[in-house]
PDB file of N, CA and C in Angstrom:
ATOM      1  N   UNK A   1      -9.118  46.730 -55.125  1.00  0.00           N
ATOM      2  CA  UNK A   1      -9.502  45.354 -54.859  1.00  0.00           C
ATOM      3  C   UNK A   1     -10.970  45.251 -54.438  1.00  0.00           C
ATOM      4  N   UNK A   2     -11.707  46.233 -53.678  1.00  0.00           N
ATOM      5  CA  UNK A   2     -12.946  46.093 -53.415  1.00  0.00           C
ATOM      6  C   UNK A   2     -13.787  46.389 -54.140  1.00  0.00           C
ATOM      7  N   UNK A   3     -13.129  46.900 -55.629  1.00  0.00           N
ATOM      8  CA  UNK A   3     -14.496  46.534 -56.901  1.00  0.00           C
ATOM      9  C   UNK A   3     -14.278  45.888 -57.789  1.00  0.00           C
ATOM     10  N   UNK A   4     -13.477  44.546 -57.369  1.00  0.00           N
ATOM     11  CA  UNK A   4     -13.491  43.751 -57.936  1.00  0.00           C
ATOM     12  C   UNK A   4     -14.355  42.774 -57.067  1.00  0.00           C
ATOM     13  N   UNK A   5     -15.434  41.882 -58.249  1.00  0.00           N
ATOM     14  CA  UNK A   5     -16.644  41.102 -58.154  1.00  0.00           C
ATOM     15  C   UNK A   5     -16.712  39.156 -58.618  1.00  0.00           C
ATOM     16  N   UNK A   6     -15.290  39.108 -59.551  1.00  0.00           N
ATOM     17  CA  UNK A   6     -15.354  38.239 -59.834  1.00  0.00           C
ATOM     18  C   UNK A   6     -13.770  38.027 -60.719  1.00  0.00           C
ATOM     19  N   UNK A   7     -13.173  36.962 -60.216  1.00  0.00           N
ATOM     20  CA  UNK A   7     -11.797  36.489 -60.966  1.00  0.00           C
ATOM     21  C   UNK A   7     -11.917  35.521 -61.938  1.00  0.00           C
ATOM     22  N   UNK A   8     -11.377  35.403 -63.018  1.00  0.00           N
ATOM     23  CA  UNK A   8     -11.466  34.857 -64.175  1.00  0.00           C
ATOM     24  C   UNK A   8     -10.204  34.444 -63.732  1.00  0.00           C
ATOM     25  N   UNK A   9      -9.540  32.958 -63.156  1.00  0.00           N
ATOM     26  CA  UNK A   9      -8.266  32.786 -62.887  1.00  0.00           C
ATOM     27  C   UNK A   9      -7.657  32.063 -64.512  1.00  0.00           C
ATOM     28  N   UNK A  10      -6.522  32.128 -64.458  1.00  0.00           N
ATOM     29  CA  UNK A  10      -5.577  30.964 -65.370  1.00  0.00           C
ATOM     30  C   UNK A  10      -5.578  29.615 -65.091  1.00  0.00           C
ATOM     31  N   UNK A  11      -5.686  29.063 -63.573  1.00  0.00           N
ATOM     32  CA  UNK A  11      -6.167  28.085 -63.283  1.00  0.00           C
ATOM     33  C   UNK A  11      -6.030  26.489 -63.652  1.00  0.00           C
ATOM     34  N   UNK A  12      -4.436  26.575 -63.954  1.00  0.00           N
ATOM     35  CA  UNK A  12      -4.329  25.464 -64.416  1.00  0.00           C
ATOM     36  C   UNK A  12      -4.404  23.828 -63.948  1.00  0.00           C
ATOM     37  N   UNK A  13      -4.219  23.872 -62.495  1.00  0.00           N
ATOM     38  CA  UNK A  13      -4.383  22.892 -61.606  1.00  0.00           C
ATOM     39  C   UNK A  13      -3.253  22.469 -61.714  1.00  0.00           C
ATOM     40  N   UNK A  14      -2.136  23.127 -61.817  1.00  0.00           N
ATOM     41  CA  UNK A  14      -0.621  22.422 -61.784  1.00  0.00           C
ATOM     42  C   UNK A  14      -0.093  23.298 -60.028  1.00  0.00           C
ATOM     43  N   UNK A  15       0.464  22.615 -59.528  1.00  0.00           N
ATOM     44  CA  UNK A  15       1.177  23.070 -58.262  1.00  0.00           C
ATOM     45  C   UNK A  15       1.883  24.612 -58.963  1.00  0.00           C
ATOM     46  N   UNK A  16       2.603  24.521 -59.224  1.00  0.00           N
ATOM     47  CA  UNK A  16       3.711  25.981 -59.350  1.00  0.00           C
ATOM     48  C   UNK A  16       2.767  27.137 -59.844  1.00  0.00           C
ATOM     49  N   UNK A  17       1.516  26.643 -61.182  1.00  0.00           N
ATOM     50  CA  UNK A  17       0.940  27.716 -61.265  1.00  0.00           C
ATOM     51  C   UNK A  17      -0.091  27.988 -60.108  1.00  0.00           C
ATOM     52  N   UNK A  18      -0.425  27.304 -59.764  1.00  0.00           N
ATOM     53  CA  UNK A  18      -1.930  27.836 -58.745  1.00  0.00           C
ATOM     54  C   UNK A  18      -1.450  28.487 -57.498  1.00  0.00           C
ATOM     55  N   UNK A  19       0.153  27.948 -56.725  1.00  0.00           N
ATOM     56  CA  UNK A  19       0.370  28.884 -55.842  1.00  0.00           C
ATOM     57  C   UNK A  19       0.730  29.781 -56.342  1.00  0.00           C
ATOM     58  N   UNK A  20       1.573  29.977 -57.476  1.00  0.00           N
ATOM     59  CA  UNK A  20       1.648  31.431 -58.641  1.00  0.00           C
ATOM     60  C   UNK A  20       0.722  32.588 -57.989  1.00  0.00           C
ATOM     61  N   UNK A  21      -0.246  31.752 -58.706  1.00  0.00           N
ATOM     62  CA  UNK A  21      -1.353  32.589 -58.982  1.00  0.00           C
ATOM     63  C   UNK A  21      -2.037  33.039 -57.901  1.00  0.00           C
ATOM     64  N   UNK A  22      -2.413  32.267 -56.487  1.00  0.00           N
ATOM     65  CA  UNK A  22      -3.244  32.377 -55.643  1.00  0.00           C
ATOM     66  C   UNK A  22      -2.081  33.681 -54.659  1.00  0.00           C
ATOM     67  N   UNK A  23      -1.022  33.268 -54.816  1.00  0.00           N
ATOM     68  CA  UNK A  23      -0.557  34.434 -53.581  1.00  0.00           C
ATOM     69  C   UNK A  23      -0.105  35.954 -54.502  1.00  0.00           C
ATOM     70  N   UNK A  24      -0.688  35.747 -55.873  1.00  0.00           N
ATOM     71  CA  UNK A  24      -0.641  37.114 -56.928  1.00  0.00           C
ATOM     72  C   UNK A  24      -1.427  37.712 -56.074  1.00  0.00           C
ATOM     73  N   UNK A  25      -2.683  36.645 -56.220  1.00  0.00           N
ATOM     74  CA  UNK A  25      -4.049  37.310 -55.982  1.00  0.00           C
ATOM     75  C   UNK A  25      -4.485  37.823 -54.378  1.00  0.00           C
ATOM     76  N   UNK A  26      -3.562  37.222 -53.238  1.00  0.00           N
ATOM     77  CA  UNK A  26      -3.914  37.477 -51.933  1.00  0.00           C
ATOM     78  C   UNK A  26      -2.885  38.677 -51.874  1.00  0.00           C
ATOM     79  N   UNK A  27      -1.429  39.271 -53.013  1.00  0.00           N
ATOM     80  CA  UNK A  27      -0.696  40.579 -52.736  1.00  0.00           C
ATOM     81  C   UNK A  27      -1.441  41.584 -53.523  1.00  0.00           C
ATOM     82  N   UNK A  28      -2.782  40.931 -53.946  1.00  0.00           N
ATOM     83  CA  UNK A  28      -3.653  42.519 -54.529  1.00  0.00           C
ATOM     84  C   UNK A  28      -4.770  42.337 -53.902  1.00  0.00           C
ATOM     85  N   UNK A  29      -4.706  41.638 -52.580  1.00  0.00           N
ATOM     86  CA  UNK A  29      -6.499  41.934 -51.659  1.00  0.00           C
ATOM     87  C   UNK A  29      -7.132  41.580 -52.433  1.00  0.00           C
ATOM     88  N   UNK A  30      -7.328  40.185 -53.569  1.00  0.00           N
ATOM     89  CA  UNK A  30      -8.584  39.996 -53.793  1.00  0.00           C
ATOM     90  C   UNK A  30      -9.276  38.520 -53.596  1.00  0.00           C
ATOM     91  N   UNK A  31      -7.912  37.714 -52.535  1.00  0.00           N
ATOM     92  CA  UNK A  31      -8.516  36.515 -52.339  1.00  0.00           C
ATOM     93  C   UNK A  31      -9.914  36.488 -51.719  1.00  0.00           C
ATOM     94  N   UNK A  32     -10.914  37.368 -51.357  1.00  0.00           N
ATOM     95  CA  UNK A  32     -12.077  37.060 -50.936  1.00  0.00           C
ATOM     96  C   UNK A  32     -12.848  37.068 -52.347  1.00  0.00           C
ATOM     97  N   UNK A  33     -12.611  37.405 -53.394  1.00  0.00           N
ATOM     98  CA  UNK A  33     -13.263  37.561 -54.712  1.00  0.00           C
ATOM     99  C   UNK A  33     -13.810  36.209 -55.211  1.00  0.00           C
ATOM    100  N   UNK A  34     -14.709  35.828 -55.416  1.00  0.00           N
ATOM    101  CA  UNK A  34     -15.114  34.393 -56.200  1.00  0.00           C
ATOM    102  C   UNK A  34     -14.463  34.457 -57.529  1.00  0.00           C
ATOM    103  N   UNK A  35     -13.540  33.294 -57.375  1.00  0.00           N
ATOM    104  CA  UNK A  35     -13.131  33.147 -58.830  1.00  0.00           C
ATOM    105  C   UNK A  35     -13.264  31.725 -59.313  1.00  0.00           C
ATOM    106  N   UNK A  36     -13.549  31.828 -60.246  1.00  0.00           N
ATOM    107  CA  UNK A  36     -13.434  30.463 -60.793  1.00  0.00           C
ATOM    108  C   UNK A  36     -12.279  30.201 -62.182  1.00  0.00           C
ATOM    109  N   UNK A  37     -12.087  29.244 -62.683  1.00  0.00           N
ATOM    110  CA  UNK A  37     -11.144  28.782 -63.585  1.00  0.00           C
ATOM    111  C   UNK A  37     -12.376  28.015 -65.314  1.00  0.00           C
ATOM    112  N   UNK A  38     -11.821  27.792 -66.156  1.00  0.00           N
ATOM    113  CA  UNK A  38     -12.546  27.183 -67.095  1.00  0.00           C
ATOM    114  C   UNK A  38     -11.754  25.770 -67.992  1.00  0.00           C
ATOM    115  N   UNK A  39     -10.307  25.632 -67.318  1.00  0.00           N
ATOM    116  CA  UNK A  39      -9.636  24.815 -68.279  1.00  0.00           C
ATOM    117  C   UNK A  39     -10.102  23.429 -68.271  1.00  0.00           C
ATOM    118  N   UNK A  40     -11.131  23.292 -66.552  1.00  0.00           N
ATOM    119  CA  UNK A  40     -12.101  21.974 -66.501  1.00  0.00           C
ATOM    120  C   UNK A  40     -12.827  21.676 -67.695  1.00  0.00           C
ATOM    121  N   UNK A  41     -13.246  23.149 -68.271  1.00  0.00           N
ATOM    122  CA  UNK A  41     -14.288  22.798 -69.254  1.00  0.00           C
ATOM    123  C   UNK A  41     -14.028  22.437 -70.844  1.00  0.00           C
ATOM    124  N   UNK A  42     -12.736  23.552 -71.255  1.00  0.00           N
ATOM    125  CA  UNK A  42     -12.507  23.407 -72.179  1.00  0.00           C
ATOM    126  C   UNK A  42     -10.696  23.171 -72.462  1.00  0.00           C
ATOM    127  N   UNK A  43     -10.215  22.806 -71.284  1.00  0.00           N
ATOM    128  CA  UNK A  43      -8.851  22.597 -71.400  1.00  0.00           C
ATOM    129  C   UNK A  43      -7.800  23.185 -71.349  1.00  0.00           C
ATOM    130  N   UNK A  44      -6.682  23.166 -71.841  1.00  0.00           N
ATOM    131  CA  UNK A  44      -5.680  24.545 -72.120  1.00  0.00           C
ATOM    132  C   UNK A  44      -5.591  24.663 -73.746  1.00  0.00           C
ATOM    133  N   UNK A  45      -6.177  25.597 -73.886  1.00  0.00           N
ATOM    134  CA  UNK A  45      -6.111  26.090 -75.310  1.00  0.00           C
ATOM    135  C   UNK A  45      -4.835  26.851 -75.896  1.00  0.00           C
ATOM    136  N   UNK A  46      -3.516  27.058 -74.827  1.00  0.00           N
ATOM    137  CA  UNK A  46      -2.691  27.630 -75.210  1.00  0.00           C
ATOM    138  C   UNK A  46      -2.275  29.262 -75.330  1.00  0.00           C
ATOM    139  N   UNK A  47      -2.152  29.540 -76.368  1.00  0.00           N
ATOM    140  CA  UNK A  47      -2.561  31.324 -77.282  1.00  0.00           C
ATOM    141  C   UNK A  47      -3.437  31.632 -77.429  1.00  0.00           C
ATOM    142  N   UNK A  48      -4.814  30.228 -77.204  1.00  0.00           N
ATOM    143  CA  UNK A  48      -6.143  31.251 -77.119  1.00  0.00           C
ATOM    144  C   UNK A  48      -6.606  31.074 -75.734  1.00  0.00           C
ATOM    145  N   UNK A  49      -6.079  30.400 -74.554  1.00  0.00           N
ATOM    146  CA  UNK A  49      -7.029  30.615 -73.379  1.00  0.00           C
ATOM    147  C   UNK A  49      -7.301  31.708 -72.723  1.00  0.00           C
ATOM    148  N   UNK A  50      -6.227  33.402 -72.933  1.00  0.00           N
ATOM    149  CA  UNK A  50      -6.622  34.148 -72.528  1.00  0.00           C
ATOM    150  C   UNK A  50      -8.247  34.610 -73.103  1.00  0.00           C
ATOM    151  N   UNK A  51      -8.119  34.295 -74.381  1.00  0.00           N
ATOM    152  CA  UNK A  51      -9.193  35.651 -75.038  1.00  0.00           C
ATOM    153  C   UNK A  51     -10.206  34.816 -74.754  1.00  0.00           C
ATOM    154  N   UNK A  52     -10.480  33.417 -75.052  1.00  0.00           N
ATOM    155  CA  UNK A  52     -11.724  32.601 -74.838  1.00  0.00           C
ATOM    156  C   UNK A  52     -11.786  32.851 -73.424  1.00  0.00           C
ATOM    157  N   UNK A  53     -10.979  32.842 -72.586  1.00  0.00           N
ATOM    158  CA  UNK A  53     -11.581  32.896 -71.091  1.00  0.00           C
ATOM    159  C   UNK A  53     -12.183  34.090 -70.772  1.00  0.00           C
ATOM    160  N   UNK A  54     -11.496  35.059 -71.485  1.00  0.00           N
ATOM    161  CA  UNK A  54     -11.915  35.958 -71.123  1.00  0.00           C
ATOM    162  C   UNK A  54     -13.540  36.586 -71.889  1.00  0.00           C
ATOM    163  N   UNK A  55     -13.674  36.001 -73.072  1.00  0.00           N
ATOM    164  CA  UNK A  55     -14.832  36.192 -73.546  1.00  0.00           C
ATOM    165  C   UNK A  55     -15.827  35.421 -72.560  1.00  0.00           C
ATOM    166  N   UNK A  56     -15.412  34.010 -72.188  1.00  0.00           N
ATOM    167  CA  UNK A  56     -16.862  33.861 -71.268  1.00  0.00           C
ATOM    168  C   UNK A  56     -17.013  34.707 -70.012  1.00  0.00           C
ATOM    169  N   UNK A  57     -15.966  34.739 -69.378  1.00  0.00           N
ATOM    170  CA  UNK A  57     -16.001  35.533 -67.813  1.00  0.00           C
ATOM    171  C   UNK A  57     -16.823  36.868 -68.429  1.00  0.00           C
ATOM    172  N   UNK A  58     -16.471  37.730 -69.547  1.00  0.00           N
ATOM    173  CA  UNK A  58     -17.232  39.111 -69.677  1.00  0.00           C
ATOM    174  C   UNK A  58     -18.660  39.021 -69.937  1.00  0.00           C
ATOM    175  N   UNK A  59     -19.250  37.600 -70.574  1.00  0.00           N
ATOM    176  CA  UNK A  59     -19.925  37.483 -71.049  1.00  0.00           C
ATOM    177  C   UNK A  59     -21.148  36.987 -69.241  1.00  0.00           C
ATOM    178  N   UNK A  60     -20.418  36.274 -68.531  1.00  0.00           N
ATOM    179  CA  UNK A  60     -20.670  35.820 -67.418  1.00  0.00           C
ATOM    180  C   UNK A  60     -21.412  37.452 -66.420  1.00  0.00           C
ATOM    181  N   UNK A  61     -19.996  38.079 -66.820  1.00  0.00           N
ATOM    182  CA  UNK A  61     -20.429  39.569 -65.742  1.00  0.00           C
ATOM    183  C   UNK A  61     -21.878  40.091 -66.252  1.00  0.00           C
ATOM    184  N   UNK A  62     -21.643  40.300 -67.887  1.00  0.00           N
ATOM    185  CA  UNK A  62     -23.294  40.940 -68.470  1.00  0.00           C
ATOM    186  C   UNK A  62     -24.226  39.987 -67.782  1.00  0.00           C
ATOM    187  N   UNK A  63     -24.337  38.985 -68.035  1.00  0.00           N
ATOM    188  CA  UNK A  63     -25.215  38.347 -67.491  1.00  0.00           C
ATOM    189  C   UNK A  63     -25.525  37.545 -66.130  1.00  0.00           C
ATOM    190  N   UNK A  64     -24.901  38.427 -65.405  1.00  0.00           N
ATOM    191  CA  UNK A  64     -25.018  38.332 -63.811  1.00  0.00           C
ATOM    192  C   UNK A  64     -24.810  36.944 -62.852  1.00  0.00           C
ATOM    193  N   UNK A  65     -23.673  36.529 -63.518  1.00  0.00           N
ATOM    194  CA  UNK A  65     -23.282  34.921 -62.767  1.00  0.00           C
ATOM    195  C   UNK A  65     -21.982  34.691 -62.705  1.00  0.00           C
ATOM    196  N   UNK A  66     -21.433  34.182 -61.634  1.00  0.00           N
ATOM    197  CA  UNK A  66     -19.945  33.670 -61.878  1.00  0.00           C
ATOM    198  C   UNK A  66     -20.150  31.925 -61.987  1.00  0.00           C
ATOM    199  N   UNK A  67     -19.132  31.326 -62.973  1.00  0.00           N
ATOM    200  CA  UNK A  67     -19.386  30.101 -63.267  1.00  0.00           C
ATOM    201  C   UNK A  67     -19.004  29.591 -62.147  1.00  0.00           C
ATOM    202  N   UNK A  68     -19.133  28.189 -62.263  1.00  0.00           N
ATOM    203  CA  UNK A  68     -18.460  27.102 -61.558  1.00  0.00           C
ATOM    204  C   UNK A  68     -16.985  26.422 -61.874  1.00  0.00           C
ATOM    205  N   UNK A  69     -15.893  26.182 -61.155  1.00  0.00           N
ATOM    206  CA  UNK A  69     -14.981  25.205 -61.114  1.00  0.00           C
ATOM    207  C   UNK A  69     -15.193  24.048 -61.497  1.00  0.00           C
ATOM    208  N   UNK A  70     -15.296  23.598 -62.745  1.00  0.00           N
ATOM    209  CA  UNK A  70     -16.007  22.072 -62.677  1.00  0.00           C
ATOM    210  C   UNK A  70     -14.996  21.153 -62.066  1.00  0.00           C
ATOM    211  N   UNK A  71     -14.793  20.160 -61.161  1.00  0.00           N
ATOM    212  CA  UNK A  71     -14.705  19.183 -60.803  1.00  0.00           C
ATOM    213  C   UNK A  71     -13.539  19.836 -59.587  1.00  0.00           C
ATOM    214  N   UNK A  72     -13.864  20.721 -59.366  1.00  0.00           N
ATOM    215  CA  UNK A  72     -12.922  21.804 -57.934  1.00  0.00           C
ATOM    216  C   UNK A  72     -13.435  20.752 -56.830  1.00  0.00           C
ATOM    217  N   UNK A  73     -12.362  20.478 -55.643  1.00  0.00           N
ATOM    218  CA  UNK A  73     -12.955  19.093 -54.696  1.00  0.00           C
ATOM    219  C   UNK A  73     -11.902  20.047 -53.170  1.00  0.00           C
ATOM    220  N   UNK A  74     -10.674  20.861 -53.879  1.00  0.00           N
ATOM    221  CA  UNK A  74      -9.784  20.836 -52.568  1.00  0.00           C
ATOM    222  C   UNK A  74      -8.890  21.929 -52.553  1.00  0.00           C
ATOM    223  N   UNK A  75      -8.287  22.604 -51.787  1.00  0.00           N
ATOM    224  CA  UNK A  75      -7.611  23.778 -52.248  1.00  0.00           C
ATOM    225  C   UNK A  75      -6.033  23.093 -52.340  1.00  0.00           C
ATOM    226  N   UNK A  76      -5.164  23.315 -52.913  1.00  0.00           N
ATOM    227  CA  UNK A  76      -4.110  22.623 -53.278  1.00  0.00           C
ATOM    228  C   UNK A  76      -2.569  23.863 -53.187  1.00  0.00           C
ATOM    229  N   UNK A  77      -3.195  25.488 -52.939  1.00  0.00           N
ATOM    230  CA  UNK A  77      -2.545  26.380 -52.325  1.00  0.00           C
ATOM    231  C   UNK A  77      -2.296  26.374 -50.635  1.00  0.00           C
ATOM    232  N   UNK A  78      -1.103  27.151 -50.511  1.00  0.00           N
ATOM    233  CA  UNK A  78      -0.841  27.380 -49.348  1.00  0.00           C
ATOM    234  C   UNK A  78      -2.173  28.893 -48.787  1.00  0.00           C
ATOM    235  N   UNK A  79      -2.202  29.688 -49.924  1.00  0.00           N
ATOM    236  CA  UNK A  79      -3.099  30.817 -49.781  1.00  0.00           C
ATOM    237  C   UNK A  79      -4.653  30.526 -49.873  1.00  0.00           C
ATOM    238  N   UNK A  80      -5.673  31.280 -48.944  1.00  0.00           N
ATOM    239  CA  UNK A  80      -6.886  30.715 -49.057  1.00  0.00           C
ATOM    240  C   UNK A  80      -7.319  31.719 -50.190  1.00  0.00           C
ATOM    241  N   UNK A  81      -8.422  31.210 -51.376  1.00  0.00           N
ATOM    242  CA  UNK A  81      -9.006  32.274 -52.319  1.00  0.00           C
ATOM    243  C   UNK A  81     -10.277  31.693 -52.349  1.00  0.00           C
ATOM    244  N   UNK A  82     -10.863  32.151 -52.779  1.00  0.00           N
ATOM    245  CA  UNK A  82     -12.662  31.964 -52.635  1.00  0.00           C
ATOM    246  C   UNK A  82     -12.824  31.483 -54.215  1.00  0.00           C
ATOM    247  N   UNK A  83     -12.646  29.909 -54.055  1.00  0.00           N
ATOM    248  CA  UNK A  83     -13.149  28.958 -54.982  1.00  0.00           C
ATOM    249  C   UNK A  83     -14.878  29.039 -55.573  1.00  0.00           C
ATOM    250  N   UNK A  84     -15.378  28.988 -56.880  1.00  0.00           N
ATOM    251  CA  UNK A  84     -17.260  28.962 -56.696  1.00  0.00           C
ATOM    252  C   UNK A  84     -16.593  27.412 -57.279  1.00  0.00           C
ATOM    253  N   UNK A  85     -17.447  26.821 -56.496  1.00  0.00           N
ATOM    254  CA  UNK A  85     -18.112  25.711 -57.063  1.00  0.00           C
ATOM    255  C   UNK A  85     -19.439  25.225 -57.618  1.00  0.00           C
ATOM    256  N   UNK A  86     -20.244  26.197 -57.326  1.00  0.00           N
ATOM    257  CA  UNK A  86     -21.521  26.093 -57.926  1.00  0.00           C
ATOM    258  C   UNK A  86     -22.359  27.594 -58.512  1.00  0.00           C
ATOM    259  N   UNK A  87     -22.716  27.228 -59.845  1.00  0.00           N
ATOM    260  CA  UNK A  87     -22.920  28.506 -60.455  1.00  0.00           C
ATOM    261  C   UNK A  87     -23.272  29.506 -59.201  1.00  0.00           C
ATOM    262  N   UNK A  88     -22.805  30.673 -59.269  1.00  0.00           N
ATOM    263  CA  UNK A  88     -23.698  32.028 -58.355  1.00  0.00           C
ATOM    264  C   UNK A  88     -23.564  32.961 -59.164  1.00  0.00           C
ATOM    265  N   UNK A  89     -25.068  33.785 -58.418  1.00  0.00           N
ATOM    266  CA  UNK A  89     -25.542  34.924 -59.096  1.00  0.00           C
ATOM    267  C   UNK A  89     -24.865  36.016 -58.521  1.00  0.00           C
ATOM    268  N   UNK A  90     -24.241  36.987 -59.445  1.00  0.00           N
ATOM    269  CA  UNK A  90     -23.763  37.811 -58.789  1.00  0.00           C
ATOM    270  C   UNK A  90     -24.048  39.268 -59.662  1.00  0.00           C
ATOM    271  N   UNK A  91     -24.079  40.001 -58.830  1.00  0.00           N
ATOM    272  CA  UNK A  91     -23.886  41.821 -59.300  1.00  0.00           C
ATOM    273  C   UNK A  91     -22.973  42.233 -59.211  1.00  0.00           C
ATOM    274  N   UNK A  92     -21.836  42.326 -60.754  1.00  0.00           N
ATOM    275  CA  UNK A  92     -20.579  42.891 -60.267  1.00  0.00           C
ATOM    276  C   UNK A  92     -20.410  43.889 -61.700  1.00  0.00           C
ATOM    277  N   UNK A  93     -19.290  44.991 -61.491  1.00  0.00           N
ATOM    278  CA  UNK A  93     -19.210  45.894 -62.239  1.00  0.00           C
ATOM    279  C   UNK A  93     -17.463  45.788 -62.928  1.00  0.00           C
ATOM    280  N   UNK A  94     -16.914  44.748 -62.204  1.00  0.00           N
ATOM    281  CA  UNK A  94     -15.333  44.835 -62.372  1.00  0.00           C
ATOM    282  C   UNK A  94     -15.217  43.176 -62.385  1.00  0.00           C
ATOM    283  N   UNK A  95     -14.475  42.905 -63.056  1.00  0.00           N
ATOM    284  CA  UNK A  95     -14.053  41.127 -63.208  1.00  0.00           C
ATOM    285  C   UNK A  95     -12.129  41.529 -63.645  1.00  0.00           C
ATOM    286  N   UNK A  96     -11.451  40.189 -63.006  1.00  0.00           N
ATOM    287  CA  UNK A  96     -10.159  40.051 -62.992  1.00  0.00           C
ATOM    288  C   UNK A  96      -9.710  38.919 -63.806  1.00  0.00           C
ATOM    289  N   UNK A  97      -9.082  39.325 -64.604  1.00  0.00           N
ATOM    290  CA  UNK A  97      -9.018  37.626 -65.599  1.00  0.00           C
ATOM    291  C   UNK A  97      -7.004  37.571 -65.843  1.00  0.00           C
ATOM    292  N   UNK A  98      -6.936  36.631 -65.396  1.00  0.00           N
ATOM    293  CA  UNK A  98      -5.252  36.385 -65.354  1.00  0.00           C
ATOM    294  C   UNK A  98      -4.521  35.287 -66.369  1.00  0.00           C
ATOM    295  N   UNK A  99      -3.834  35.062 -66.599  1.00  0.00           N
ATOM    296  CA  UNK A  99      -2.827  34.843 -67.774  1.00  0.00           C
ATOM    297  C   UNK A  99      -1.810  34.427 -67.367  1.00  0.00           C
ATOM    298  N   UNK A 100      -1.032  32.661 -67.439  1.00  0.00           N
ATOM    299  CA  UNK A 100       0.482  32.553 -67.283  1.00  0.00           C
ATOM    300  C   UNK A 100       0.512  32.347 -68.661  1.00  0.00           C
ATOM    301  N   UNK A 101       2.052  32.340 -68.749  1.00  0.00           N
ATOM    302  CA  UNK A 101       2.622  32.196 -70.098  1.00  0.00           C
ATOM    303  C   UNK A 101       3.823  31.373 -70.009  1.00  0.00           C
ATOM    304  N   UNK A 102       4.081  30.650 -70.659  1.00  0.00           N
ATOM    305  CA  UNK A 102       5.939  30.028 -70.176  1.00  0.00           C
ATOM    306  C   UNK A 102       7.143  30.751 -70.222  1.00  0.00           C
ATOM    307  N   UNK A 103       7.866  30.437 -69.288  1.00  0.00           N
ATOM    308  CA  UNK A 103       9.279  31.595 -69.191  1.00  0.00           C
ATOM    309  C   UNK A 103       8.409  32.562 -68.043  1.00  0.00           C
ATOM    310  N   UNK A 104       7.476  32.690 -67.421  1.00  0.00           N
ATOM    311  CA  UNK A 104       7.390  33.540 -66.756  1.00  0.00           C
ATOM    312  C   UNK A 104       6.391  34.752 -67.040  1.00  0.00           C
ATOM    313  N   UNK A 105       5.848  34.565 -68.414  1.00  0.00           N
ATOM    314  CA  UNK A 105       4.838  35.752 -68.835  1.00  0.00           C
ATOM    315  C   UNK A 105       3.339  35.762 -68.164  1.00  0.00           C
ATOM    316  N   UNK A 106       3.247  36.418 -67.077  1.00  0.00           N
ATOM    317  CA  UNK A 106       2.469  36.361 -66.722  1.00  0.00           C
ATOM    318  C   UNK A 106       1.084  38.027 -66.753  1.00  0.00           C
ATOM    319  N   UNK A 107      -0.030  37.843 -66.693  1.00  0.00           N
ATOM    320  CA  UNK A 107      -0.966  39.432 -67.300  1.00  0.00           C
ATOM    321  C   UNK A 107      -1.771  38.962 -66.292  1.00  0.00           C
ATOM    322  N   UNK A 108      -2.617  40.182 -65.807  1.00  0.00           N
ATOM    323  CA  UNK A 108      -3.610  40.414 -65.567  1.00  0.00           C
ATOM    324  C   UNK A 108      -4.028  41.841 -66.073  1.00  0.00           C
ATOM    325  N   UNK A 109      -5.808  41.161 -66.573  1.00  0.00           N
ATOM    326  CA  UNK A 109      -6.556  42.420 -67.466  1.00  0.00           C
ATOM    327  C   UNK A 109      -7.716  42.306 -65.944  1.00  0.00           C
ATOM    328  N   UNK A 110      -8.147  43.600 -66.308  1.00  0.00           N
ATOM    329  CA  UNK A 110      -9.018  44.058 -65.402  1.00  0.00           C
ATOM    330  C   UNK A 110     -10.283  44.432 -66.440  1.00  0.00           C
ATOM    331  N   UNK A 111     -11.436  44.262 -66.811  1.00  0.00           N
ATOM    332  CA  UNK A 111     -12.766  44.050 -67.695  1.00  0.00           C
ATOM    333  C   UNK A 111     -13.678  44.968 -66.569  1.00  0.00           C
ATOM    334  N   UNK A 112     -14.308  45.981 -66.989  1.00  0.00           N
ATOM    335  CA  UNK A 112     -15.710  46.720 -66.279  1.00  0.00           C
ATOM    336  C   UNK A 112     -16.355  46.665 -67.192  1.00  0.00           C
ATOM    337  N   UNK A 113     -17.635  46.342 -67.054  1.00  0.00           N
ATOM    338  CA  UNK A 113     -19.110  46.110 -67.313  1.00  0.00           C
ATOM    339  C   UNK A 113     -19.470  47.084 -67.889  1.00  0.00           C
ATOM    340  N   UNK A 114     -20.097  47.037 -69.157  1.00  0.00           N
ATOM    341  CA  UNK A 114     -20.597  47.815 -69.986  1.00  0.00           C
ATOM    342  C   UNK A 114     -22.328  48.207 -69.650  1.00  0.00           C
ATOM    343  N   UNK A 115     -22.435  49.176 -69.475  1.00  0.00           N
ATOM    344  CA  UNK A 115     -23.939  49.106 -69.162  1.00  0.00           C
ATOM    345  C   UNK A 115     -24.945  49.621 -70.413  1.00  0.00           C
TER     346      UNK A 115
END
């Protein structure tokens, strides 16, 4: 958990998934991790939101920034996780990018930085 630099969440803004997701993320020590979500930006794409999310978050790590939450205002979990709301620069070598699925399919991929 402590080389992880940045979470690529699933992030759907629905109650069942976000506490899902947020107390996944506080039983693997990484709620202090800045994570942000992208479905603000481009929605739920379905079968492709893993790989598109995950192409920007990798693309995010090369180039040394974790995005923003667009229109993130409130935490809506019982668990605290370290929301970005505004682009930051970051130096990280490990990013966490997570995945629900319906019925219960849920992934997390773990992405290290290509140097």
């Amino acid at each position: 958990a402590a080389e992880v630099g940045m979470i690529s969440a699933h992030g759907t803004a629905t109650v069942f998934n976000d506490e899902m997701e947020a107390k996944a993320l506080a039983l693997a020590g990484l709620e202090a991790a800045p994570l942000h979500s992208f479905k603000s930006y481009i929605g739920h794409t379905l079968g492709a939101a893993g790989i598109i999310e995950s192409i920007i978050a990798c693309t995010a790590m090369q180039e040394g920034f974790s995005p923003a939450s667009l229109g993130y205002a409130e935490s809506g979990v019982s668990v605290p996780v370290h929301v970005v709301t505004a682009l930051l620069p970051v130096t990280i070598e490990n990013l966490v990018k997570t995945a629900s699925g319906f019925g219960g399919c849920n992934a997390a991929l773990v992405w290290k930085k290509c140097n």
